[in-house]
N, C-alpha and C. Protein backbone atom coordinates (compact mmCIF):
# COMPACT_ATOMS: atom_id res chain seq x y z
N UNK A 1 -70.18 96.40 -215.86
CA UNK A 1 -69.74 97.52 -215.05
C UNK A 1 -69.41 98.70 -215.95
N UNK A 2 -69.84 100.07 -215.36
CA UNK A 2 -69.27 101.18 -215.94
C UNK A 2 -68.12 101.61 -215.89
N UNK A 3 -67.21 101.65 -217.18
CA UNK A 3 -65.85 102.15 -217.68
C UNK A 3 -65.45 103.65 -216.99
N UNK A 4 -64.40 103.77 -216.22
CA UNK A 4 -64.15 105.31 -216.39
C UNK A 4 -64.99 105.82 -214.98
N UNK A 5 -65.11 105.04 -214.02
CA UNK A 5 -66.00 105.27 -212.43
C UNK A 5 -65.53 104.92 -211.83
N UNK A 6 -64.24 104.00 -211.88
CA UNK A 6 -63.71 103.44 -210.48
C UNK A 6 -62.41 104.25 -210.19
N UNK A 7 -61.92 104.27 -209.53
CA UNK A 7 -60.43 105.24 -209.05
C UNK A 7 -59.25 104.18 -209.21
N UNK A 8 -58.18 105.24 -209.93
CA UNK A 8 -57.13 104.46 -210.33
C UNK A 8 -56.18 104.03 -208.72
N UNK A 9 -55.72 102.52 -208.65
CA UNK A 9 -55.23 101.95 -207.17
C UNK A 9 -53.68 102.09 -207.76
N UNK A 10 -53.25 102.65 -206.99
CA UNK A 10 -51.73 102.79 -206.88
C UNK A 10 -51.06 101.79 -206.09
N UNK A 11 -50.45 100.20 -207.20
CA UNK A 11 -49.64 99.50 -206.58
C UNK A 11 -48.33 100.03 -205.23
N UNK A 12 -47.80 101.12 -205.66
CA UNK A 12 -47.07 101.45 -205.29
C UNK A 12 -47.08 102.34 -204.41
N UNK A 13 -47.97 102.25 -203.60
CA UNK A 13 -48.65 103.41 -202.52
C UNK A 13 -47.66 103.46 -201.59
N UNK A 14 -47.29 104.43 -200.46
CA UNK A 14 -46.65 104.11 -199.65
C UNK A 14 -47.77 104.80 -198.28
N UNK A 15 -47.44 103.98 -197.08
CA UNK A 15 -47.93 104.36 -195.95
C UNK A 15 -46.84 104.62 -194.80
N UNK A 16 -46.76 105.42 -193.91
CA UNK A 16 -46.40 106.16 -193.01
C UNK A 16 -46.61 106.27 -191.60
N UNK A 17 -46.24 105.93 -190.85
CA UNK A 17 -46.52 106.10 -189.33
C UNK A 17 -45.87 107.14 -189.17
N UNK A 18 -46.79 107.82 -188.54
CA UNK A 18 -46.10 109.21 -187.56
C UNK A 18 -45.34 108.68 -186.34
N UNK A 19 -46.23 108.16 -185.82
CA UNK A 19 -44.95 107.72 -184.61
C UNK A 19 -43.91 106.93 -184.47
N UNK A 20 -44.25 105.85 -185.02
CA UNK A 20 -42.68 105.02 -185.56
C UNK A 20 -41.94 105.58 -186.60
N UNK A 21 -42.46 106.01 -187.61
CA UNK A 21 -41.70 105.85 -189.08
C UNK A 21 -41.43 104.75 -189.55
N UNK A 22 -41.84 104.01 -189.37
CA UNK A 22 -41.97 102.76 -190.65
C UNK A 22 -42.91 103.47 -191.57
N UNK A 23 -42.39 102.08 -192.43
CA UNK A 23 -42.84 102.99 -193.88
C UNK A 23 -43.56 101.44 -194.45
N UNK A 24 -44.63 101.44 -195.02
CA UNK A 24 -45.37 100.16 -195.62
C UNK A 24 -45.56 100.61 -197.17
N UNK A 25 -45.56 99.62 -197.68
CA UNK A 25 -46.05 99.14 -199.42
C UNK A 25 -47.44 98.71 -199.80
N UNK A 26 -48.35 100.09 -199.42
CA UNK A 26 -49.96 99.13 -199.80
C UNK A 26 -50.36 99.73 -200.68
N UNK A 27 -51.29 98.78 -201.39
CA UNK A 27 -51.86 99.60 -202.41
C UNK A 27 -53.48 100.38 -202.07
N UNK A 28 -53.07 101.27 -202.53
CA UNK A 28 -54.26 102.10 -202.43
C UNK A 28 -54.47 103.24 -203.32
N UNK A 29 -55.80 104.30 -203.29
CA UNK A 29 -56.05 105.25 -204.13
C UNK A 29 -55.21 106.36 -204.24
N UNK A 30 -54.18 106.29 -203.22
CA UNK A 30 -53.64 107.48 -202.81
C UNK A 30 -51.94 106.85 -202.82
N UNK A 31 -51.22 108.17 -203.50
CA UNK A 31 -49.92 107.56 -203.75
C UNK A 31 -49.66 107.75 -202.15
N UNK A 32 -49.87 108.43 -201.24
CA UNK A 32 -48.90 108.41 -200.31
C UNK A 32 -49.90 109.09 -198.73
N UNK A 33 -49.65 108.32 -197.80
CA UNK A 33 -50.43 108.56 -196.88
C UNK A 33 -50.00 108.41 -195.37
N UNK A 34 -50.53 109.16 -194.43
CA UNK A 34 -49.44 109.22 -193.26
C UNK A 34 -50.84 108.45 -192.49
N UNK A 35 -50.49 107.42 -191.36
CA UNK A 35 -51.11 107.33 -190.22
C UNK A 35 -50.59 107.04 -189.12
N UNK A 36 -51.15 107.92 -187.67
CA UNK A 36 -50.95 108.20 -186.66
C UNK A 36 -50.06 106.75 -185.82
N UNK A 37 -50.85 105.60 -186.03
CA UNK A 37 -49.87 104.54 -185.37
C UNK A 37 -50.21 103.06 -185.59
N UNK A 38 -49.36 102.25 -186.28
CA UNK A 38 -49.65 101.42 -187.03
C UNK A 38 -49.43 99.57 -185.83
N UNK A 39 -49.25 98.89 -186.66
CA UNK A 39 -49.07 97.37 -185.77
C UNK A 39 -48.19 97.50 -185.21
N UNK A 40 -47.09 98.39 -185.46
CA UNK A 40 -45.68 98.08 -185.10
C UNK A 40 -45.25 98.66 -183.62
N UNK A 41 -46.33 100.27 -183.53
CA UNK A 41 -46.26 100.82 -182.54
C UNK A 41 -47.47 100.76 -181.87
N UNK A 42 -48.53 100.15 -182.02
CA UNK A 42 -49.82 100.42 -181.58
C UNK A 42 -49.73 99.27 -179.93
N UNK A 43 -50.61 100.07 -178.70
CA UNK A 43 -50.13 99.09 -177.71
C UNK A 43 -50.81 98.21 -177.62
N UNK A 44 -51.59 98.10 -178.50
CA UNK A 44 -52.80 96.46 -178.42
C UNK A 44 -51.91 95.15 -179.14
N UNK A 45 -50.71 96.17 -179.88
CA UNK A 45 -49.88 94.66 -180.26
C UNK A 45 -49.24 94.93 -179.75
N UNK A 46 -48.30 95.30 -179.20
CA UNK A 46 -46.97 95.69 -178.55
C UNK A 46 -47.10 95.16 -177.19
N UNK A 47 -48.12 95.11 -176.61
CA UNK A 47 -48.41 95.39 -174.99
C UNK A 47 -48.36 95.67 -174.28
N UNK A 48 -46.90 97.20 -174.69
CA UNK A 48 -46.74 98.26 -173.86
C UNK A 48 -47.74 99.03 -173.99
N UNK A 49 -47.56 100.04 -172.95
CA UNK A 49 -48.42 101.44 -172.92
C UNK A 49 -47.15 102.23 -172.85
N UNK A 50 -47.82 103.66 -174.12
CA UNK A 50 -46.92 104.44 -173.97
C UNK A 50 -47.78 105.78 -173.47
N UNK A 51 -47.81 106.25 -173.12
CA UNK A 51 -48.24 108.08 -172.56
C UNK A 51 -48.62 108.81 -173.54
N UNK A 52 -49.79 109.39 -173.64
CA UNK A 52 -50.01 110.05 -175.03
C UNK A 52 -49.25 111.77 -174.49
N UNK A 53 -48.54 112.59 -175.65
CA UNK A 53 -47.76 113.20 -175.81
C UNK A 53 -48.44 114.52 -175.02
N UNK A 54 -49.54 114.87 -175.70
CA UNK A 54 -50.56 115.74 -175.57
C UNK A 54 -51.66 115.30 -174.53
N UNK A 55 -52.33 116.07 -173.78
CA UNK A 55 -53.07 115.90 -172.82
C UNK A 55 -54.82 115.82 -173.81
N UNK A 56 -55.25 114.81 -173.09
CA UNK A 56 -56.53 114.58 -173.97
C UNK A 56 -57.87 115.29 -173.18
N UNK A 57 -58.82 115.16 -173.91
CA UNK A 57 -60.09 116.33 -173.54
C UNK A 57 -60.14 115.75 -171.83
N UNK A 58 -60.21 114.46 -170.77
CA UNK A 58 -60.06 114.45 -170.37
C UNK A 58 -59.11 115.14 -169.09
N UNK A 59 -58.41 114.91 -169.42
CA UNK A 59 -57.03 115.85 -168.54
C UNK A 59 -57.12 117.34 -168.63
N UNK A 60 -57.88 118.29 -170.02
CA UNK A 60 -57.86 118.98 -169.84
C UNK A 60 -59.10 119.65 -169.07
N UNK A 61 -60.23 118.87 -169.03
CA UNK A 61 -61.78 119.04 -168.33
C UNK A 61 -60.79 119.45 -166.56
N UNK A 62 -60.59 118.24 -166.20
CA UNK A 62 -59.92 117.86 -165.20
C UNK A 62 -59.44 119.11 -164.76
N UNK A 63 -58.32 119.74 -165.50
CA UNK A 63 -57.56 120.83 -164.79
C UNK A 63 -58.66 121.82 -164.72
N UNK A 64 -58.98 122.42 -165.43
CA UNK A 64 -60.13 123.19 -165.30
C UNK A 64 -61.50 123.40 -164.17
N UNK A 65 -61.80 121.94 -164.43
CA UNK A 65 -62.96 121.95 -163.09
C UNK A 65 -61.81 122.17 -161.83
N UNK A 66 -60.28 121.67 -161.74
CA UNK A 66 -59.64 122.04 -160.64
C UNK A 66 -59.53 123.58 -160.22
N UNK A 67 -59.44 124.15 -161.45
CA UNK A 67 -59.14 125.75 -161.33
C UNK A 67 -60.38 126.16 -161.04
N UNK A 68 -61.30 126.17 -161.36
CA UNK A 68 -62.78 126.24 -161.35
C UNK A 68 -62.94 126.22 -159.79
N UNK A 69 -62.62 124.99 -158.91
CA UNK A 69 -62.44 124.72 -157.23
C UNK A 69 -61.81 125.68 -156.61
N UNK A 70 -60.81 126.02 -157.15
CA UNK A 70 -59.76 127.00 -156.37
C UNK A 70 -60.58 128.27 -156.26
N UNK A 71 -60.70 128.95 -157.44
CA UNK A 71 -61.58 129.94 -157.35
C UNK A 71 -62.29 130.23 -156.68
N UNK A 72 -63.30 129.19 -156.65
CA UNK A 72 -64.52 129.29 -155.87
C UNK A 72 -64.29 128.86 -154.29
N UNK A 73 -63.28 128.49 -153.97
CA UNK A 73 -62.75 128.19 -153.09
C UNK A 73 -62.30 130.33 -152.08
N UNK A 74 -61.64 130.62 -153.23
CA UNK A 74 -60.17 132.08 -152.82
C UNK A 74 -62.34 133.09 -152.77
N UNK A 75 -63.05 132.99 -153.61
CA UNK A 75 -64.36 133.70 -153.06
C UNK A 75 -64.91 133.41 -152.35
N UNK A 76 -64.71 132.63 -151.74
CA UNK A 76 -65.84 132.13 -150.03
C UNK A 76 -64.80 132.71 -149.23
N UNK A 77 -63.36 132.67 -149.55
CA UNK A 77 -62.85 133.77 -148.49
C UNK A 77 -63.01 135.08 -148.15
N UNK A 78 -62.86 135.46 -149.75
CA UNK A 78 -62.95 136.66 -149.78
C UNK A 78 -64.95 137.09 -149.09
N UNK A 79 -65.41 136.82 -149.35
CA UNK A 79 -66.96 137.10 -148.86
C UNK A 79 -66.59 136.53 -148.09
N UNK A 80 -66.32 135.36 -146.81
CA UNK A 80 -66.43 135.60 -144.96
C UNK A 80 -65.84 137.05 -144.68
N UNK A 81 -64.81 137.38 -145.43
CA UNK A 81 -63.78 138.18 -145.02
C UNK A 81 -64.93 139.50 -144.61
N UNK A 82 -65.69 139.85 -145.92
CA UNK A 82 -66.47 140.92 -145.82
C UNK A 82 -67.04 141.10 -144.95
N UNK A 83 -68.35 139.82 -144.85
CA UNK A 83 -69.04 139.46 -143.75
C UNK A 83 -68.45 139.71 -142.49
N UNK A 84 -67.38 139.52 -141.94
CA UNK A 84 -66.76 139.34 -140.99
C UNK A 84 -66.57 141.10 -140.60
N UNK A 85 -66.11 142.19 -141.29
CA UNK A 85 -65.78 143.53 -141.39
C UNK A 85 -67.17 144.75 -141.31
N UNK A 86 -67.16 145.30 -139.87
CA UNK A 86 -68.45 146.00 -139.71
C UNK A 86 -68.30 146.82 -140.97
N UNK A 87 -69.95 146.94 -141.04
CA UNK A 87 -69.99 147.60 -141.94
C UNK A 87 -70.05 149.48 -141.55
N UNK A 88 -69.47 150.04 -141.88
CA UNK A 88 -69.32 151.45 -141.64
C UNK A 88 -70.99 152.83 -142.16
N UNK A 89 -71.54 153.07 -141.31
CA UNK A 89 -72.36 153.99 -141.86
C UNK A 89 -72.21 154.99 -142.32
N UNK A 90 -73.01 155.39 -143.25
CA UNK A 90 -72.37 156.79 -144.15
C UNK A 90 -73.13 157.84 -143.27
N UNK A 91 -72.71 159.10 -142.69
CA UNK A 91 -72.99 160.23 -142.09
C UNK A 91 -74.04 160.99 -143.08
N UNK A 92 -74.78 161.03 -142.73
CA UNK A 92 -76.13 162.43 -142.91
C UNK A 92 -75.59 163.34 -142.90
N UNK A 93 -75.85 164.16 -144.29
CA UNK A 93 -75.61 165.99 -144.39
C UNK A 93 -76.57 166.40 -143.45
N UNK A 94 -76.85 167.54 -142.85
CA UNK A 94 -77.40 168.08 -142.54
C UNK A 94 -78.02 169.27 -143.43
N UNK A 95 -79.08 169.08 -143.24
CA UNK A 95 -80.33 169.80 -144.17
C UNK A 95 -80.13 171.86 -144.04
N UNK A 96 -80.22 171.90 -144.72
CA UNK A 96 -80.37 173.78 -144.88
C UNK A 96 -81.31 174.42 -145.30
């Protein structure tokens, strides 16, 4: 094997959950590293469900195509409305 190509492993690594805060001892390339949600909080071990904090691309499609309805909803009023309102003719100048 070639000398001087592999990356130095840091016994002493530490890892990080954002959402719990536990804190783990692994070794790795990197002295120190955060991840989002580990065994401790994750709900595939836990077997709770918790609510994600932030609304995901889902939920936000969702509101949108809702607002999107409304809209198009408040313009079919507005156009019967028109439809509905004679329309007024404009008067002829008279020629000179």
């Amino acid at each position: 094997m070639k000398k001087g190509i592999h990356p130095k492993i840091f016994a002493d690594a530490v890892t990080t959950c954002v959402s719990c805060s536990a804190k783990y001892q692994i070794p790795s390339t990197v002295k120190e590293q955060q991840v989002e949600t580990c065994s401790n909080c994750h709900p595939i071990y836990t077997g709770e469900y918790r609510g994600l904090m932030v609304s995901g691309r889902v939920d936000r499609f969702r509101k949108v195509a809702e607002k999107s309805k409304q809209k198009m909803e408040e313009v079919k009023v507005i156009e019967e409305k028109r439809k509905a309102k004679p329309v007024a003719k404009k008067k002829e100048k008279k020629a000179k």
